[in-house]
Each structure stands twice: as structure tokens, then as C-alpha cells.
Protein backbone atom coordinates (compact mmCIF):
# COMPACT_ATOMS: atom_id res chain seq x y z
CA UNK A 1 -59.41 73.67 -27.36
CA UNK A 2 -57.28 70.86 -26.44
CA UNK A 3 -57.12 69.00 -29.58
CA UNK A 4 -55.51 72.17 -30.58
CA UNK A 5 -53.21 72.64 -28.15
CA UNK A 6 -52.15 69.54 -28.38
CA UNK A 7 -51.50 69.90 -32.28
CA UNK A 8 -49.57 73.25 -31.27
CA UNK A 9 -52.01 75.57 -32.52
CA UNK A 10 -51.57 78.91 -30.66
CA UNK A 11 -53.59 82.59 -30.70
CA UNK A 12 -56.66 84.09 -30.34
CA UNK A 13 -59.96 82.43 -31.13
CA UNK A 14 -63.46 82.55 -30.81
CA UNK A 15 -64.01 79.26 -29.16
CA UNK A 16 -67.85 79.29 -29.60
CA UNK A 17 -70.34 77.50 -31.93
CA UNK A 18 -71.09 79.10 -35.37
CA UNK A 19 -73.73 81.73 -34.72
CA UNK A 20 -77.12 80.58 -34.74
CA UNK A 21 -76.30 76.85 -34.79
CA UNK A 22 -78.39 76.76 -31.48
CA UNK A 23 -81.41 78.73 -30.53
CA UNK A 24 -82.35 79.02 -26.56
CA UNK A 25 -85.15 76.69 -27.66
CA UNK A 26 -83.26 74.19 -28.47
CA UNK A 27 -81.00 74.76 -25.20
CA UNK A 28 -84.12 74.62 -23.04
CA UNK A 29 -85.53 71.53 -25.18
CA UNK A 30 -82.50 69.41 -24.69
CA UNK A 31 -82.25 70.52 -20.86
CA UNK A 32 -85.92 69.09 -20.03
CA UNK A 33 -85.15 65.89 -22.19
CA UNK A 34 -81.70 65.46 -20.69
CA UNK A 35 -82.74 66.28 -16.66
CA UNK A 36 -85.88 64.47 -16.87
CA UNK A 37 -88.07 67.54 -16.23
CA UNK A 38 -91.71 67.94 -16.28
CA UNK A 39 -91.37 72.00 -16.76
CA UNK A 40 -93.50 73.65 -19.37
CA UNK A 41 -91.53 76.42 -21.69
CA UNK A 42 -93.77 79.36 -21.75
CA UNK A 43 -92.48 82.08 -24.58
CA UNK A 44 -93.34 85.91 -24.11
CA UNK A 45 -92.96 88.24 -26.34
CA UNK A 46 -89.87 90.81 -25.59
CA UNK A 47 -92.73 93.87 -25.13
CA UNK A 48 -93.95 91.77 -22.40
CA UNK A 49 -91.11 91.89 -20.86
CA UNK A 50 -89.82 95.29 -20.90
CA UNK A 51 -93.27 96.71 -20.14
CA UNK A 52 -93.16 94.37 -16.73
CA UNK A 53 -90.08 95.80 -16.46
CA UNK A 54 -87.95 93.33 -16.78
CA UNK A 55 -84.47 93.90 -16.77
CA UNK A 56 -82.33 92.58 -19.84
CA UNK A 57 -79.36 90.73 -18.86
CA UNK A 58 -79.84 91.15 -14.95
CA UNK A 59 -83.49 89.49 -15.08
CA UNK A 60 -83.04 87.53 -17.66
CA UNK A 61 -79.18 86.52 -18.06
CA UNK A 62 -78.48 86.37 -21.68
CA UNK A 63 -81.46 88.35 -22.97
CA UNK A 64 -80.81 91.15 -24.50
CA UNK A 65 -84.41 92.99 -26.64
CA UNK A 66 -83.69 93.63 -30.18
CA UNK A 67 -80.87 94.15 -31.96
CA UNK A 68 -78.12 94.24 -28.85
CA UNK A 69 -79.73 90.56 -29.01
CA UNK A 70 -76.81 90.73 -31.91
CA UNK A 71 -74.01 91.01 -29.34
CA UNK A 72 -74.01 87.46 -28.78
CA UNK A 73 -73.20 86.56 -32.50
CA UNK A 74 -69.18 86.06 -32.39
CA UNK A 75 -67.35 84.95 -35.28
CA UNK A 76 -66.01 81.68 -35.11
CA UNK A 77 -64.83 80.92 -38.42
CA UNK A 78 -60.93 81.73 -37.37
CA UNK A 79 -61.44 78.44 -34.87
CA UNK A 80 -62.94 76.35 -36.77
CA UNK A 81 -60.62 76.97 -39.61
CA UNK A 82 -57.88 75.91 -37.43
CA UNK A 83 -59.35 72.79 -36.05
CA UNK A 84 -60.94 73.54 -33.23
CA UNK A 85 -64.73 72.29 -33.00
CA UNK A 86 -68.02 73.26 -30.63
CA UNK A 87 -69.32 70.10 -28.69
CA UNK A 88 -72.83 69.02 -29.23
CA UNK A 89 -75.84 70.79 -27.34
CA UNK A 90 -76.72 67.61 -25.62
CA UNK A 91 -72.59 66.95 -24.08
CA UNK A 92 -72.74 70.68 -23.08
CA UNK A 93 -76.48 70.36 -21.48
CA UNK A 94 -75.51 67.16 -19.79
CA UNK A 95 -72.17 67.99 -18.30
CA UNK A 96 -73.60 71.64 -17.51
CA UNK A 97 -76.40 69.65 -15.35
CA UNK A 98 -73.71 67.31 -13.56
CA UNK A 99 -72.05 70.40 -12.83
CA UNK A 100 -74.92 71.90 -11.33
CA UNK A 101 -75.90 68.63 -9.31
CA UNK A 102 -72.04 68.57 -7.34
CA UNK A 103 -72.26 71.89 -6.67
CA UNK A 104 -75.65 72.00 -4.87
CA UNK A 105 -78.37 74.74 -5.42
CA UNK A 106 -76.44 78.00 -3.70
CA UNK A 107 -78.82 81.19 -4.22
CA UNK A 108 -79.11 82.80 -7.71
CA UNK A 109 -77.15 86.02 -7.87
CA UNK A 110 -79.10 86.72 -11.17
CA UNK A 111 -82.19 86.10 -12.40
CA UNK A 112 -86.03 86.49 -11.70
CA UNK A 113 -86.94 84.64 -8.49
CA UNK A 114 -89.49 81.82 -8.54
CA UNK A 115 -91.98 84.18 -6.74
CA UNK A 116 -91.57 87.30 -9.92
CA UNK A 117 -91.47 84.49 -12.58
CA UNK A 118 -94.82 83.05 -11.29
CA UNK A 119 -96.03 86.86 -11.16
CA UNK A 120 -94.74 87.42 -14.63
CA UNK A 121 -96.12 84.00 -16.01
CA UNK A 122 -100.03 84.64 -14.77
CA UNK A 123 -99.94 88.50 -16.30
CA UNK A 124 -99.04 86.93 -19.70
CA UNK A 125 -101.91 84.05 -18.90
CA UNK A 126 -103.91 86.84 -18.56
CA UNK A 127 -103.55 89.42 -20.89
């Protein structure tokens, strides 16, 4: 976005990646290789989920069951057309950690707490 405001491009764009040039696999992949972290990625299935009641979006931020899943896929052919150009996973991942780190660990406001996720995470062990 500043490349092209610098070049003096000007209006309305969707400043995201291409749709489906990253998965949240590859988001969660390149956040335990980048941190350092030992966690283990555990994938349920979405009927896990909503049976256990958990809530899309609130729960899970960014998780949306089925085909509102779709609401996340923008267009973004406008901005790259005119220039402008998605940084790579790993400069996102890396400057969204340092980010994290200055600011401390304040509470969640969303999200499953530790305590629910471990609940969640020995039902699916389970089943």
C-alpha cells in the first residue's frame, strides 16, 4: 500500500492476498517454525465443532462452517492490477509475533480458553 501511494495510485482496493494463496495450515505451520514452538496442530472436523457447540467466529475467530467459510474470499485482482502486492506468509507471521511479544499477553477477548480447548481436544481423542 505504500509503494502505491507513493506512485500516486488512489481508490478503493482489496488489499489482501489472492484467495486461497494461503490456507490456515500453512499460517499455523509457518507460526510454529517461525516462534520456535513445540505445539502440536490437532485438526477437527467442523461437525465436531458445532456439535460441542462451538461458536463460529466468537470461539473460533475466523471460522466460519461451510459455505459462509466463502466470506473470507475477497477479490483482489483490482490491487494487484494496480501494483500493489501481499507480503509473504513468513514477513506477516514474523512481524505479527514481534507484535505480539511488545505488547505482552493481555487477556483474550475472543476465543476458546486454554481450559475449553483442552476439554474440546480430549472429546475428539476420544471419540
Amino acid at each position: 500500500m505504500l509503494g502505491a501511494l507513493e506512485r500516486g495510485v488512489s481508490g478503493t482496493y482489496n488489499a489482501v492476498s489472492e484467495a486461497g494463496r494461503f490456507r490456515l495450515g500453512d499460517v499455523l505451520a509457518a507460526a510454529k517454525r517461525i516462534s520456535g514452538s513445540s505445539a502440536t496442530i490437532t485438526w477437527v472436523s467442523e461437525e465436531f465443532l458445532l456439535e460441542h457447540e462451538v461458536v463460529p467466529f466468537g470461539d473460533l475467530p475466523f471460522w466460519l462452517p461451510g459455505a459462509a467459510g466463502n466470506m473470507f474470499k475477497v477479490d483482489s485482482a483490482r490491487a494487484a492490477a494496480a501494483g500493489l502486492r501481499a507480503r509473504s506468509l513468513e514477513e506477516t507471521v514474523a512481524d505479527t509475533l514481534a507484535w505480539q511479544a511488545e505488547r505482552g499477553d493481555p487477556a483474550l477477548k475472543v476465543g476458546l480458553s486454554a481450559e475449553r480447548e483442552a476439554e474440546l481436544l480430549e472429546l475428539w481423542r476420544q471419540r
